[in-house]
PDB file of N, CA and C in Angstrom:
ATOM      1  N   UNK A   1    -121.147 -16.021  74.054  1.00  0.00           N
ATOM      2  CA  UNK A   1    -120.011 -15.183  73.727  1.00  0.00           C
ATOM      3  C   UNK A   1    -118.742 -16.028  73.809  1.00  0.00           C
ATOM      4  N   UNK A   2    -118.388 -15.903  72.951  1.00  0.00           N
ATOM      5  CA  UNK A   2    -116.676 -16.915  72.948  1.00  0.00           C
ATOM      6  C   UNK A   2    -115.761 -16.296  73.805  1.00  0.00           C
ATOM      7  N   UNK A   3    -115.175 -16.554  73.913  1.00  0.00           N
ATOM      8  CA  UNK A   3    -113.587 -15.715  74.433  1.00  0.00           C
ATOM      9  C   UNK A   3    -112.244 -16.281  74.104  1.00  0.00           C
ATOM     10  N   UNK A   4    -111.600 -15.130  73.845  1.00  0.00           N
ATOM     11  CA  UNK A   4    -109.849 -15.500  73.846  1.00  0.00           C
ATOM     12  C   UNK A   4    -108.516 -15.069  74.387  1.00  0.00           C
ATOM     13  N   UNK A   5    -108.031 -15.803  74.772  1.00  0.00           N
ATOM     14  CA  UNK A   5    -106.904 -15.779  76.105  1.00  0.00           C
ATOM     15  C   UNK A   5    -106.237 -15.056  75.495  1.00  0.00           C
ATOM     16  N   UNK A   6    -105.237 -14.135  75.897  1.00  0.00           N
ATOM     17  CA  UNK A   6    -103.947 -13.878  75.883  1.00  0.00           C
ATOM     18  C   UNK A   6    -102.867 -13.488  76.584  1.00  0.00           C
ATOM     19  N   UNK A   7    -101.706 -13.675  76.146  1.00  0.00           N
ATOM     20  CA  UNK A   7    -100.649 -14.075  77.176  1.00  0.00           C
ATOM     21  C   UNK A   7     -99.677 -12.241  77.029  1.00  0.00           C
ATOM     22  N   UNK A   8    -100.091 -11.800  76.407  1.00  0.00           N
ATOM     23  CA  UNK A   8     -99.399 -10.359  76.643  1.00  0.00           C
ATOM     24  C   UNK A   8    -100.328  -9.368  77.111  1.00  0.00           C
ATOM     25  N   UNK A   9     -99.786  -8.501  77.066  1.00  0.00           N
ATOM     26  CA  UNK A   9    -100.607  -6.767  77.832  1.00  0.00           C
ATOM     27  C   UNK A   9    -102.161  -6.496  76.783  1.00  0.00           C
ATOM     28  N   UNK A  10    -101.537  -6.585  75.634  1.00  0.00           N
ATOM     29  CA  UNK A  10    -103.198  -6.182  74.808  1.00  0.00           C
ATOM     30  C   UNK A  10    -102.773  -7.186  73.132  1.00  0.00           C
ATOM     31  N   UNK A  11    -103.616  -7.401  72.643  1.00  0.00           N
ATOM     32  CA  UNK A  11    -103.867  -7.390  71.088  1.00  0.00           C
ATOM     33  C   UNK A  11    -104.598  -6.756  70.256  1.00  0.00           C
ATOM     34  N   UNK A  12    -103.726  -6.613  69.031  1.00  0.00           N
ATOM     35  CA  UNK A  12    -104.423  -6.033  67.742  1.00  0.00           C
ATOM     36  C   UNK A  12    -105.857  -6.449  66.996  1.00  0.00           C
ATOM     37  N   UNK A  13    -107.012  -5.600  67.190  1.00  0.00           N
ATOM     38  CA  UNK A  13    -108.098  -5.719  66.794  1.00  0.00           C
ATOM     39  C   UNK A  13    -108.249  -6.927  65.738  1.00  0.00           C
ATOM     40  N   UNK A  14    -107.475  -6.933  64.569  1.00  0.00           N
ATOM     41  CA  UNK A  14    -107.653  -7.757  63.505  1.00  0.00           C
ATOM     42  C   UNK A  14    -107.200  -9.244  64.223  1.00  0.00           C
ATOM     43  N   UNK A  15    -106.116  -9.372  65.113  1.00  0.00           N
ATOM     44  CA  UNK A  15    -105.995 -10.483  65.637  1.00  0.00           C
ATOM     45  C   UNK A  15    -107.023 -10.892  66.969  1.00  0.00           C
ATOM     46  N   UNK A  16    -108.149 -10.560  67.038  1.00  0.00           N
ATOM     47  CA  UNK A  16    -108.907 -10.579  68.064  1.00  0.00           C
ATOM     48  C   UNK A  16    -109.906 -11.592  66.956  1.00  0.00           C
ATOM     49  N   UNK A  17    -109.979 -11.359  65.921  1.00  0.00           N
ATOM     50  CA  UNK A  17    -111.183 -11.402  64.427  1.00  0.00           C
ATOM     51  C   UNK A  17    -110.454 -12.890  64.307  1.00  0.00           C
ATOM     52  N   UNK A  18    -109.530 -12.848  63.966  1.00  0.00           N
ATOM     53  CA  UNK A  18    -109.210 -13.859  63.029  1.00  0.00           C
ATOM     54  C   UNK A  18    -109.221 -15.275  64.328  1.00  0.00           C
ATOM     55  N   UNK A  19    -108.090 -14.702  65.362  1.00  0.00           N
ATOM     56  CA  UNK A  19    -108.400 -15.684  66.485  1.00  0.00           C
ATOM     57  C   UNK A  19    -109.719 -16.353  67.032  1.00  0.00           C
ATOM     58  N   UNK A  20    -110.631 -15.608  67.196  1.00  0.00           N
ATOM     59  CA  UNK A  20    -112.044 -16.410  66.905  1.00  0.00           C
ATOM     60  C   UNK A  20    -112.841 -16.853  66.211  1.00  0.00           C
ATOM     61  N   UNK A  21    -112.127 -16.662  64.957  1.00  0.00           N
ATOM     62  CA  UNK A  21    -112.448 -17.878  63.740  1.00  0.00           C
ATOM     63  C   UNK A  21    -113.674 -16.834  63.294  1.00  0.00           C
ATOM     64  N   UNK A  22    -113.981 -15.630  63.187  1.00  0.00           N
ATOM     65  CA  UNK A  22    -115.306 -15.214  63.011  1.00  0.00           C
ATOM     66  C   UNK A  22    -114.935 -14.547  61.483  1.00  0.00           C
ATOM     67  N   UNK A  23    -113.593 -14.951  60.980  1.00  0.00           N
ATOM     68  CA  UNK A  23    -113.386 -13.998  59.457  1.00  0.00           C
ATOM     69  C   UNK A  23    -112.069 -15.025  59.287  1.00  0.00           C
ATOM     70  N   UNK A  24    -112.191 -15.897  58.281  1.00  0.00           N
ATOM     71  CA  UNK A  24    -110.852 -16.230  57.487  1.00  0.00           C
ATOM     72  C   UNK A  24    -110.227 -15.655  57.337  1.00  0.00           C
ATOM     73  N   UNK A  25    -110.227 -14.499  56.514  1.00  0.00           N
ATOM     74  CA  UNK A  25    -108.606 -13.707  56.651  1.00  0.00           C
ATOM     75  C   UNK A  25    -108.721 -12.906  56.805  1.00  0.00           C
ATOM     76  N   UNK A  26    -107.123 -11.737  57.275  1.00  0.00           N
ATOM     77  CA  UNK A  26    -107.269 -10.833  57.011  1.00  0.00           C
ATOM     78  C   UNK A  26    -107.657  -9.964  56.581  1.00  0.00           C
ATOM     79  N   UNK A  27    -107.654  -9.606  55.312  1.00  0.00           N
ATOM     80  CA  UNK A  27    -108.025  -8.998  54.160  1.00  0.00           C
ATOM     81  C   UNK A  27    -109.901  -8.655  54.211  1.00  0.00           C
ATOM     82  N   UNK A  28    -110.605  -9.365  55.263  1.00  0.00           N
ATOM     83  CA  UNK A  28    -111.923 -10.027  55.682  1.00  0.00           C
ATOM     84  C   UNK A  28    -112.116  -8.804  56.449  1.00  0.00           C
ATOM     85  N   UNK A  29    -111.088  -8.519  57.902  1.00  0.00           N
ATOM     86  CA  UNK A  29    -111.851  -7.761  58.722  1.00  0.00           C
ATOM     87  C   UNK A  29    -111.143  -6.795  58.376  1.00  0.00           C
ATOM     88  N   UNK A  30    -110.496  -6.042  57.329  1.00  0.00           N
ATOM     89  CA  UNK A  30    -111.030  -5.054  56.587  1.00  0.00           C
ATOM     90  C   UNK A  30    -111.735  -4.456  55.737  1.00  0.00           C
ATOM     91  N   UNK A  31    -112.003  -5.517  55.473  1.00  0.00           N
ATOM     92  CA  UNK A  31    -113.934  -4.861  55.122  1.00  0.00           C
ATOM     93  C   UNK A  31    -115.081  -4.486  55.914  1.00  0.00           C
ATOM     94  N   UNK A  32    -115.027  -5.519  57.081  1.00  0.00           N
ATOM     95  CA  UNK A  32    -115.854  -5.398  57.765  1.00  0.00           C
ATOM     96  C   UNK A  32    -115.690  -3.774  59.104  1.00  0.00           C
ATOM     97  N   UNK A  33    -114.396  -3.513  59.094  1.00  0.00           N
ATOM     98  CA  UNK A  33    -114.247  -2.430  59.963  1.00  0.00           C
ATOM     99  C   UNK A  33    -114.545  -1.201  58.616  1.00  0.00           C
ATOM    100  N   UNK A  34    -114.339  -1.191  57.372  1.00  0.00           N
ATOM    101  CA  UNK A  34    -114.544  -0.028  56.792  1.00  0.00           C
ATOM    102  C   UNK A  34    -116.117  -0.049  56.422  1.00  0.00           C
ATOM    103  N   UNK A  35    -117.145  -1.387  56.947  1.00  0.00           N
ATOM    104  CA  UNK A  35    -118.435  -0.978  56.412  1.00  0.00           C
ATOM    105  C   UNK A  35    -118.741  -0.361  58.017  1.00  0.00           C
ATOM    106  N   UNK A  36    -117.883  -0.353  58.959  1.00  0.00           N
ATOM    107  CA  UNK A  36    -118.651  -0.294  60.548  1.00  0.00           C
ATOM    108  C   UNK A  36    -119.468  -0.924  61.010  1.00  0.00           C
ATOM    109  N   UNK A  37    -118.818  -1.993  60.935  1.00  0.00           N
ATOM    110  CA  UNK A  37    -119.925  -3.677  61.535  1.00  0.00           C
ATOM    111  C   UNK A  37    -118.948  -4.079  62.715  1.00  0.00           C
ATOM    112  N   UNK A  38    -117.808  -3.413  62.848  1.00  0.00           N
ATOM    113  CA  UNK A  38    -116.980  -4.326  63.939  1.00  0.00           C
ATOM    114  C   UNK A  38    -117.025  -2.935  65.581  1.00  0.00           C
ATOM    115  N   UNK A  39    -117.462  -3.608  66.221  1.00  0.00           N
ATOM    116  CA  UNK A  39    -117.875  -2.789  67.282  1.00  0.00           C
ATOM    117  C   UNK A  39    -116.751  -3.329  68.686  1.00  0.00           C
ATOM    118  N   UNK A  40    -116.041  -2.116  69.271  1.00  0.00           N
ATOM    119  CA  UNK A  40    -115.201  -2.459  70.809  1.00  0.00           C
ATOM    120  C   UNK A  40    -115.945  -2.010  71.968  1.00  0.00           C
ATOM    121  N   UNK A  41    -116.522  -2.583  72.800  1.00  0.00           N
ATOM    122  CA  UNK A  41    -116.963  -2.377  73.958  1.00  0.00           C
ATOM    123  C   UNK A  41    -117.808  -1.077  73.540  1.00  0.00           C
ATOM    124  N   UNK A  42    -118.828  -1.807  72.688  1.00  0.00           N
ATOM    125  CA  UNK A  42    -120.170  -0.919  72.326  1.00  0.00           C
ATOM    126  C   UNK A  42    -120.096   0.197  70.857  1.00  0.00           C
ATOM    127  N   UNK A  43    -118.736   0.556  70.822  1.00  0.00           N
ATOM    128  CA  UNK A  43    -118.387   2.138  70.032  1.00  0.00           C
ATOM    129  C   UNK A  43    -117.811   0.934  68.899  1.00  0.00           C
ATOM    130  N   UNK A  44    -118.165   2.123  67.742  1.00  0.00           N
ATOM    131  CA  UNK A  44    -117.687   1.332  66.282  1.00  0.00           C
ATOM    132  C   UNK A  44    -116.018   1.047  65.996  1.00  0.00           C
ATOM    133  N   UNK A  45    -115.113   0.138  65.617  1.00  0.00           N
ATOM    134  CA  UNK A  45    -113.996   0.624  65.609  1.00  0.00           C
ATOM    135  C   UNK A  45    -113.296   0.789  63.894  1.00  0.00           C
ATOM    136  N   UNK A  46    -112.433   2.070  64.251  1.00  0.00           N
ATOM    137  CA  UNK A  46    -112.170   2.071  62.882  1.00  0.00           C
ATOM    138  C   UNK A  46    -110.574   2.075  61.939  1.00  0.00           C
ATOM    139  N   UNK A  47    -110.086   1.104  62.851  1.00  0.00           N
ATOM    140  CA  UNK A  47    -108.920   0.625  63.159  1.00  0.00           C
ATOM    141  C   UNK A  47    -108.587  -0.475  63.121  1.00  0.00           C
ATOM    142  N   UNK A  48    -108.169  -1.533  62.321  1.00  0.00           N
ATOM    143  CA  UNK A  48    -107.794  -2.655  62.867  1.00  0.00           C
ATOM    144  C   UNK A  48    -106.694  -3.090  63.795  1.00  0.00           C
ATOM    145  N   UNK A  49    -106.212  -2.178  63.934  1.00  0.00           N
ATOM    146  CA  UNK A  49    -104.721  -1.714  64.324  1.00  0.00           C
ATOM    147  C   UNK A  49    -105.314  -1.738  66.509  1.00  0.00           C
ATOM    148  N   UNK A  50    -106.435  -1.324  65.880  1.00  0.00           N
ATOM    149  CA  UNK A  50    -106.575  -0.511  67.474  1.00  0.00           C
ATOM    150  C   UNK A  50    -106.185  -1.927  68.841  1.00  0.00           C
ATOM    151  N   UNK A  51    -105.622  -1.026  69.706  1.00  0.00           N
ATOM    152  CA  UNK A  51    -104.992  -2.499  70.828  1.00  0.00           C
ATOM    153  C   UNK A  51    -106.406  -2.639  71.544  1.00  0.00           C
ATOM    154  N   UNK A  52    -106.078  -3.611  71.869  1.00  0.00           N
ATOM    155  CA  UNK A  52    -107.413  -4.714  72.783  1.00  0.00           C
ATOM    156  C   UNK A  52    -106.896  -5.240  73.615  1.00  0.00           C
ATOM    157  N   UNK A  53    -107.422  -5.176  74.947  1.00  0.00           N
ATOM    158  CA  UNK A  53    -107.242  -5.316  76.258  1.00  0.00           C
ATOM    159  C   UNK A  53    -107.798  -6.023  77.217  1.00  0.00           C
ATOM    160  N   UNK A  54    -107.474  -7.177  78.064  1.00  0.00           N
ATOM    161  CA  UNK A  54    -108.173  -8.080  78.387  1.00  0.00           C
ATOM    162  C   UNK A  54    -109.594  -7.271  79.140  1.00  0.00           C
ATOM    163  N   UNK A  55    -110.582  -8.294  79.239  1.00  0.00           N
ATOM    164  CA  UNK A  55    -112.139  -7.078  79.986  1.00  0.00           C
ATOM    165  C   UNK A  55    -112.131  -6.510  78.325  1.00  0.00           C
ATOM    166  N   UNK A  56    -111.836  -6.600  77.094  1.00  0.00           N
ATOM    167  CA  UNK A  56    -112.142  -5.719  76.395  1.00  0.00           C
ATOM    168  C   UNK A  56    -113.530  -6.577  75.186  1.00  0.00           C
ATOM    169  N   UNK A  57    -114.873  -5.970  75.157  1.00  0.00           N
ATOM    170  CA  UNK A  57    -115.377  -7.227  74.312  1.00  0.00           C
ATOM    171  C   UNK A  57    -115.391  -6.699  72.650  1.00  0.00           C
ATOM    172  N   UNK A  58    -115.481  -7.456  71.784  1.00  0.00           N
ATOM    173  CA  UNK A  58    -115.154  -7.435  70.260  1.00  0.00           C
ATOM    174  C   UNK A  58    -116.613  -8.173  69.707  1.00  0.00           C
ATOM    175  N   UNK A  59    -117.502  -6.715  68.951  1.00  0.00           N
ATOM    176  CA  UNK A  59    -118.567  -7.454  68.198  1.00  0.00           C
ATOM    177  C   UNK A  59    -118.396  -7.379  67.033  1.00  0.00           C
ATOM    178  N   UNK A  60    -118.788  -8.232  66.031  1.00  0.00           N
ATOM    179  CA  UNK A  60    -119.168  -8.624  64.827  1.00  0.00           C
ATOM    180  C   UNK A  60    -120.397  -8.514  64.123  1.00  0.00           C
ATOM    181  N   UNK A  61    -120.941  -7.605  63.449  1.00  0.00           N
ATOM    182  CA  UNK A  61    -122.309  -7.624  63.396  1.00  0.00           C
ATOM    183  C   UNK A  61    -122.973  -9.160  62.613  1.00  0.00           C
ATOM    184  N   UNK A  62    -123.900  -9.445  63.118  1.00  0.00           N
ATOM    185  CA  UNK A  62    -123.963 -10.768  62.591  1.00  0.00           C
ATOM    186  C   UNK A  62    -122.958 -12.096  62.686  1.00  0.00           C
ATOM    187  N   UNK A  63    -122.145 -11.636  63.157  1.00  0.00           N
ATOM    188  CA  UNK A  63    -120.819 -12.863  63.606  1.00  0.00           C
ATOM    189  C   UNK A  63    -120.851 -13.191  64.753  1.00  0.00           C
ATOM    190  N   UNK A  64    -120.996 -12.359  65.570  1.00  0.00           N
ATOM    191  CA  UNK A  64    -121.083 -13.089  67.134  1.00  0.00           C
ATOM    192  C   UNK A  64    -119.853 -11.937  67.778  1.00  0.00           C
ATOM    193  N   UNK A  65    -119.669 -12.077  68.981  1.00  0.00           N
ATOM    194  CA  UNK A  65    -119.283 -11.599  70.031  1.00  0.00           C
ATOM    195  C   UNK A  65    -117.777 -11.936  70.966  1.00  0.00           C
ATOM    196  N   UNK A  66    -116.589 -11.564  70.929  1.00  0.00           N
ATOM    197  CA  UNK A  66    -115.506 -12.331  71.935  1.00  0.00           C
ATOM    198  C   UNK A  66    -115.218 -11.396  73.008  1.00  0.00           C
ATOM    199  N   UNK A  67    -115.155 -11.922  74.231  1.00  0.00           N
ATOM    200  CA  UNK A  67    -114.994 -11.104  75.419  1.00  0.00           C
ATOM    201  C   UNK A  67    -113.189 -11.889  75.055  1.00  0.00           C
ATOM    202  N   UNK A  68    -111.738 -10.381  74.861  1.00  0.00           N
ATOM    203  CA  UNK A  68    -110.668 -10.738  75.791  1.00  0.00           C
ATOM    204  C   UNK A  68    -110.411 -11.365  76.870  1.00  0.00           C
ATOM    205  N   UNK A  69    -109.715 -12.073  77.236  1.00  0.00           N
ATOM    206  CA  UNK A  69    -109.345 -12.529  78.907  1.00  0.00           C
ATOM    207  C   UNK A  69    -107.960 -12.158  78.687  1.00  0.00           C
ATOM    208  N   UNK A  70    -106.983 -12.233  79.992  1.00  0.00           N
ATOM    209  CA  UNK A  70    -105.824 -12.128  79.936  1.00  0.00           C
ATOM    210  C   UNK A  70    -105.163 -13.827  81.213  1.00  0.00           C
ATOM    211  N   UNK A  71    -103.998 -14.029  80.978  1.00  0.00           N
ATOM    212  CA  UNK A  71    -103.831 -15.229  81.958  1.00  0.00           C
ATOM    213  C   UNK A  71    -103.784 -14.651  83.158  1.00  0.00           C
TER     214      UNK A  71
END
């Protein structure tokens, strides 16, 4: 499982995607949240928007997995 740091209170789902390199662009993990392949701590999400919180993990179906950290 990868992980990625961050230095504020939470981040935006799509920047959770792109920061772990698991989707080139944008435009990427909206597709993947409108087929329901992108999963937050188990439940489907259907938001890219939705905030993410360190302890929070981010799956990819077939992409792999990032557990949040916070500093």
């Amino acid at each position: 499982m990868e992980k990625v740091t961050i230095k504020t209170e939470f981040i935006k789902l799509g920047q959770v995607i792109k920061l772990a390199s698991l989707v080139g662009q944008g435009s990427d993990v909206k597709i993947l949240i409108a087929e329901g392949l992108v999963k937050v701590n188990g439940e489907v999400a259907t938001q890219r928007g939705k905030k993410i919180y360190p302890g929070d993990v981010v799956e990819v179906e077939d992409m792999g997995s990032v557990m949040v950290e916070g500093i």
